[in-house]
C-alpha atoms as a PDB file:
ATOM      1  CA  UNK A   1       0.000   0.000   0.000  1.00  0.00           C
ATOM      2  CA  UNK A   2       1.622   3.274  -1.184  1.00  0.00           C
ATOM      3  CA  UNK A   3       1.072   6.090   1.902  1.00  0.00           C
ATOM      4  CA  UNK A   4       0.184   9.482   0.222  1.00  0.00           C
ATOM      5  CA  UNK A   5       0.376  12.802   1.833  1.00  0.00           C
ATOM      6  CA  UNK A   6      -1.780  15.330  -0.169  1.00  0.00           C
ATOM      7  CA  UNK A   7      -1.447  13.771  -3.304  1.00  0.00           C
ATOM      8  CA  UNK A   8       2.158  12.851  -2.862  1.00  0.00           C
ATOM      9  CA  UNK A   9       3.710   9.184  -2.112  1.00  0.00           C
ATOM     10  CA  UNK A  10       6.167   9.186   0.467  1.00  0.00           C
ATOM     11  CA  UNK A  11       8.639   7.309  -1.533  1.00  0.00           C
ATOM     12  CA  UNK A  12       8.612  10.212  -4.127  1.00  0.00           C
ATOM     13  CA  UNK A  13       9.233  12.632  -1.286  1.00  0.00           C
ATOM     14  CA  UNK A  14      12.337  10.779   0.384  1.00  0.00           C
ATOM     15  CA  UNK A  15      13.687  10.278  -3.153  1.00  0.00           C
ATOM     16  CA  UNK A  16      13.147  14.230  -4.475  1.00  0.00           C
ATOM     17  CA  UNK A  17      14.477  14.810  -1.120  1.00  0.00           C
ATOM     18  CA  UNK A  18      12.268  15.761   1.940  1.00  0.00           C
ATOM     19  CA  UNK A  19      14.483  19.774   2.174  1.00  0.00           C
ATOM     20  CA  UNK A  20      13.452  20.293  -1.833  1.00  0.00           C
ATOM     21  CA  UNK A  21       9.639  19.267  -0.406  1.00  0.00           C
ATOM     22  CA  UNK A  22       8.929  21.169   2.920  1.00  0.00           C
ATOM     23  CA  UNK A  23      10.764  24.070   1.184  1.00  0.00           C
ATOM     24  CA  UNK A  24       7.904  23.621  -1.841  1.00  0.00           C
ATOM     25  CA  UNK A  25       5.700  23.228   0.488  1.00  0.00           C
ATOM     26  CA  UNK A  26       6.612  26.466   2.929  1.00  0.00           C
ATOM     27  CA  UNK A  27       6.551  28.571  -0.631  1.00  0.00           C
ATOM     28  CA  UNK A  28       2.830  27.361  -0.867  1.00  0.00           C
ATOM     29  CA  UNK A  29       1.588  27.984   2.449  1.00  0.00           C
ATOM     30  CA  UNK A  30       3.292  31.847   2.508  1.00  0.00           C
ATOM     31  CA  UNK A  31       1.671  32.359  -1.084  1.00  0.00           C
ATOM     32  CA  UNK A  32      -1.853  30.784   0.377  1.00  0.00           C
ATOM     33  CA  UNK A  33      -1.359  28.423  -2.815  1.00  0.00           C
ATOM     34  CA  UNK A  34      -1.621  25.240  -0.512  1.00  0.00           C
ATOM     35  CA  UNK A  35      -4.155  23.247  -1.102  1.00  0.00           C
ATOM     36  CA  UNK A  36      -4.757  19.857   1.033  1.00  0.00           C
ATOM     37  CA  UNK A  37      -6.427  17.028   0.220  1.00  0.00           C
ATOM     38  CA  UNK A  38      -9.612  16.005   1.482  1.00  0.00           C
ATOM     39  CA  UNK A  39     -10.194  14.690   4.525  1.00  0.00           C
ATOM     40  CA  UNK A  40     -10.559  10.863   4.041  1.00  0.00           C
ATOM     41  CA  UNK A  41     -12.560   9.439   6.958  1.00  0.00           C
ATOM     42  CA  UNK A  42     -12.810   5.267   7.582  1.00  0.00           C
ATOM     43  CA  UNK A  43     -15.444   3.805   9.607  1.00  0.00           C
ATOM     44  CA  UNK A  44     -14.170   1.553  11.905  1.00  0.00           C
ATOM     45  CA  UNK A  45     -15.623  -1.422  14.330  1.00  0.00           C
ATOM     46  CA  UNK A  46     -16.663  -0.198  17.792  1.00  0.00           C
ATOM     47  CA  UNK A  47     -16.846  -2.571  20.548  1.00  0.00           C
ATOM     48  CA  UNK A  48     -18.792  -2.109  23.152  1.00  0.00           C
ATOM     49  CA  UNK A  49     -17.836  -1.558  26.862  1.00  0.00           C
ATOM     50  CA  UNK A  50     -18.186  -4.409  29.280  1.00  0.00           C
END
């Protein structure tokens, strides 16, 4: 299972380099460019309390 992070696969991160990233990513957020991804919810089994 690849993990993404708005869009982004951490594999592609750690092999563009995480400094080139967060420093793309600090550009966006000071130019109100950033845009995240949506909010992915997961329902998930409750059990109740005994």
């Amino acid at each position: 299972m690849v993990e993404l992070v708005d869009g982004v696969a951490v594999d592609a991160v750690a092999a563009s380099g995480v400094d080139a990233f967060l420093q793309d990513l600090a550009e966006q957020l000071r130019t109100y460019t950033y845009r995240p991804s949506a909010l992915r919810r997961v329902k998930t089994a409750t059990t109740p309390a005994s």
